[in-house]
C-alpha atoms as a PDB file:
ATOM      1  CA  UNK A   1     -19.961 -13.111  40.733  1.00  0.00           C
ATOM      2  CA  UNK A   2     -19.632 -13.160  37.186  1.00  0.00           C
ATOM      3  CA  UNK A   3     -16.997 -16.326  35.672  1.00  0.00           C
ATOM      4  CA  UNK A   4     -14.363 -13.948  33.882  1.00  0.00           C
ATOM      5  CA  UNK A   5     -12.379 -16.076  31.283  1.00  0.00           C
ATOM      6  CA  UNK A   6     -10.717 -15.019  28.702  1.00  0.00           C
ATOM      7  CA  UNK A   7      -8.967 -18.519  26.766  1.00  0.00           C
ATOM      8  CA  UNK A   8      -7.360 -20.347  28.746  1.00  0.00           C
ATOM      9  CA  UNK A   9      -6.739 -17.331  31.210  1.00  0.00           C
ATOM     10  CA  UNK A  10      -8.486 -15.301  33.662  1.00  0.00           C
ATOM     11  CA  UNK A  11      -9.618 -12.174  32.272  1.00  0.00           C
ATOM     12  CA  UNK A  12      -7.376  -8.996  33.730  1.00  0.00           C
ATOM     13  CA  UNK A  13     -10.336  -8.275  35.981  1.00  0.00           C
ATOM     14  CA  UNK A  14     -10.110 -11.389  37.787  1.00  0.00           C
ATOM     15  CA  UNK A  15      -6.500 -10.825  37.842  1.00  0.00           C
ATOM     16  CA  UNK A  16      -6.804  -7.863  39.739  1.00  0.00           C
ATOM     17  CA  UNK A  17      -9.645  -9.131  41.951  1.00  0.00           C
ATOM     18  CA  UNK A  18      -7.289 -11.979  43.462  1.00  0.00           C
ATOM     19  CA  UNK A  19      -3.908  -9.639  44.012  1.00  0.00           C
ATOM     20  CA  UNK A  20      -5.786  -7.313  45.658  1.00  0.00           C
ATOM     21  CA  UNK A  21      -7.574  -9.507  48.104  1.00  0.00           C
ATOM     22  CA  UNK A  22     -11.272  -8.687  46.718  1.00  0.00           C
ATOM     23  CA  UNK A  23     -11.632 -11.984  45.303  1.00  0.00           C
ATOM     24  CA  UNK A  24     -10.210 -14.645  47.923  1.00  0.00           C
ATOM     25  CA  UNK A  25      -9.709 -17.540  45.496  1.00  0.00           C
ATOM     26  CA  UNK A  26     -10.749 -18.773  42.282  1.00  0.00           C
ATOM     27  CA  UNK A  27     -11.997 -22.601  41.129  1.00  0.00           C
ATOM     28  CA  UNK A  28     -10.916 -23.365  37.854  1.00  0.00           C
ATOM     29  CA  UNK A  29     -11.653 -26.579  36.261  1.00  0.00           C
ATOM     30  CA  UNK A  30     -11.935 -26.575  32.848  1.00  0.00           C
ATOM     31  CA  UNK A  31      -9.080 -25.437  30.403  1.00  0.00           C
ATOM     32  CA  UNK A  32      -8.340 -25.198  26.583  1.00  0.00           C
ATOM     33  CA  UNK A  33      -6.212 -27.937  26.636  1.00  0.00           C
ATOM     34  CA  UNK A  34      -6.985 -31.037  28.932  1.00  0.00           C
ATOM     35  CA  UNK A  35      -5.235 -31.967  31.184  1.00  0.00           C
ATOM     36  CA  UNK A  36      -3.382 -28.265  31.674  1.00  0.00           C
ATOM     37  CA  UNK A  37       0.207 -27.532  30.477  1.00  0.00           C
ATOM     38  CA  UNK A  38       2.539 -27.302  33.197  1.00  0.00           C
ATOM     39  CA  UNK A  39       3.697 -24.057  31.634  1.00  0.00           C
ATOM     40  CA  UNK A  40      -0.003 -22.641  31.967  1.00  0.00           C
ATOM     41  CA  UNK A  41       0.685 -19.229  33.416  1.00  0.00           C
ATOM     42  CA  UNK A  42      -2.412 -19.623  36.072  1.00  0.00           C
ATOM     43  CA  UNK A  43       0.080 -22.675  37.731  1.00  0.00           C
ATOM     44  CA  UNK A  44       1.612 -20.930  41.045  1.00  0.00           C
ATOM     45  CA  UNK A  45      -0.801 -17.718  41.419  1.00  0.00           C
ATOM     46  CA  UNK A  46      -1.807 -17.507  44.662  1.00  0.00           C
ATOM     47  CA  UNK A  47      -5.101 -18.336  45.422  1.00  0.00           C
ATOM     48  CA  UNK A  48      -6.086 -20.508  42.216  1.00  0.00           C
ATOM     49  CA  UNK A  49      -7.418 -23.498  42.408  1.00  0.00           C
ATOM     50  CA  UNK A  50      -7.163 -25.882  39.810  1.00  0.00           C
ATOM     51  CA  UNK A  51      -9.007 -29.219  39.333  1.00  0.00           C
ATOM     52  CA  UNK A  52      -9.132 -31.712  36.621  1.00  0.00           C
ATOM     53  CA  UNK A  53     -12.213 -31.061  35.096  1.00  0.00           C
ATOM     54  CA  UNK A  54     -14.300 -32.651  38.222  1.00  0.00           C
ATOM     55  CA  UNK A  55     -15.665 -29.759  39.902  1.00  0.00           C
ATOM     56  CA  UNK A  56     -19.421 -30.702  39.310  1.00  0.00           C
ATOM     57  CA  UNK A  57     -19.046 -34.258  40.111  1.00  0.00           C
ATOM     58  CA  UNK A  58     -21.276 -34.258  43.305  1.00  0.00           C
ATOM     59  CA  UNK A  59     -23.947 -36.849  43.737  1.00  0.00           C
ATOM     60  CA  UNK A  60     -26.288 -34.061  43.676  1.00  0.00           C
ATOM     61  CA  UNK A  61     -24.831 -33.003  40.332  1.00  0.00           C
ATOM     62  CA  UNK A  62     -25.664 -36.959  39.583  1.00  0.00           C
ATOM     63  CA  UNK A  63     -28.990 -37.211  40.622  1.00  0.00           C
ATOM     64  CA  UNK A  64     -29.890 -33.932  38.957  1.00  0.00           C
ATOM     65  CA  UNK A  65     -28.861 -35.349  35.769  1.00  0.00           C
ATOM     66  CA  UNK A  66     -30.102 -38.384  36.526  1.00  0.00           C
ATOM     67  CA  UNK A  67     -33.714 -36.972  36.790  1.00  0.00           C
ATOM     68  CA  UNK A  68     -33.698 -34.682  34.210  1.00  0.00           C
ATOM     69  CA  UNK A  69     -32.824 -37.216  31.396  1.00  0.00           C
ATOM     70  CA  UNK A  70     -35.570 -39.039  32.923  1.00  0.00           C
ATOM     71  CA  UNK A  71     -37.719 -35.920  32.517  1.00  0.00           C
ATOM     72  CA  UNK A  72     -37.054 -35.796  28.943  1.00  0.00           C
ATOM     73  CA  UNK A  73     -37.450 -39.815  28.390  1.00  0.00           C
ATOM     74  CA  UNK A  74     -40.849 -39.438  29.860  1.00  0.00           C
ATOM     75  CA  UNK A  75     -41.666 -36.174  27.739  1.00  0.00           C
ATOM     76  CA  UNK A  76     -40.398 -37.260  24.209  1.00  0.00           C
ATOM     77  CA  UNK A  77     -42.967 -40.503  24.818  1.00  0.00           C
ATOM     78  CA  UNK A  78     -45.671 -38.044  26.250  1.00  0.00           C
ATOM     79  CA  UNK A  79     -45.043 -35.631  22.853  1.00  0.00           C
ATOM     80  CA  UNK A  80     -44.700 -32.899  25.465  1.00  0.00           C
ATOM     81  CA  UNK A  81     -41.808 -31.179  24.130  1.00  0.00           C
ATOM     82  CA  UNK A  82     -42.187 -27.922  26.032  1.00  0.00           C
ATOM     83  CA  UNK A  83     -40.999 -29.844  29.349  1.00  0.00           C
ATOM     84  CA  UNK A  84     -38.020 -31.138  28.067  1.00  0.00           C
ATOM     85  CA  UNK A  85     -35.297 -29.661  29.947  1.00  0.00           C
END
C-alpha cells in the first residue's frame, strides 16, 4: 500500500479506506509537530495507531544502520564512491 499523507493528516483516501473496513488500521508515527497536539483530529479515529516517532526502532533497524555507515566508512577510505549507500 501506498503511505497517503497529506500534512499532518491522512489524505481523504485513507480516510475512506479505514471507515469502510478496506484498510484495517493505520501506523502513524511521525507528525508535523512533535510530540502531537492533543487536539490533532487523527486522536480517537478508530483504528489509528499512533506512536511517538519510534516505529523503526527495531534492532534490525539498528544493525542495518549500523552496517551501512560502516559500508560507507570503508568506501569513502577505499575512494569507491559508487557503493556508498
Amino acid at each position: 500500500m501506498k503511505i497517503l499523507v497529506t500534512g499532518a493528516d491522512l489524505a481523504p483516501e485513507a480516510r475512506e479506506a479505514l471507515a469502510s473496513g478496506h484498510l484495517l488500521a493505520a501506523g502513524l508515527d511521525t507528525f508535523t509537530t512533535e510530540p502531537p497536539p492533543a487536539e490533532l483530529a487523527l486522536r480517537g479515529v478508530p483504528g489509528i495507531i499512533m506512536t511517538p516517532h519510534v516505529g523503526g526502532v527495531t534492532s534490525d533497524a539498528y544493525r542495518n544502520m549500523g552496517t551501512a555507515a560502516a559500508t560507507n566508512v570503508l568506501a569513502v577510505l577505499n575512494k569507491t564512491p559508487e557503493e556508498i549507500e
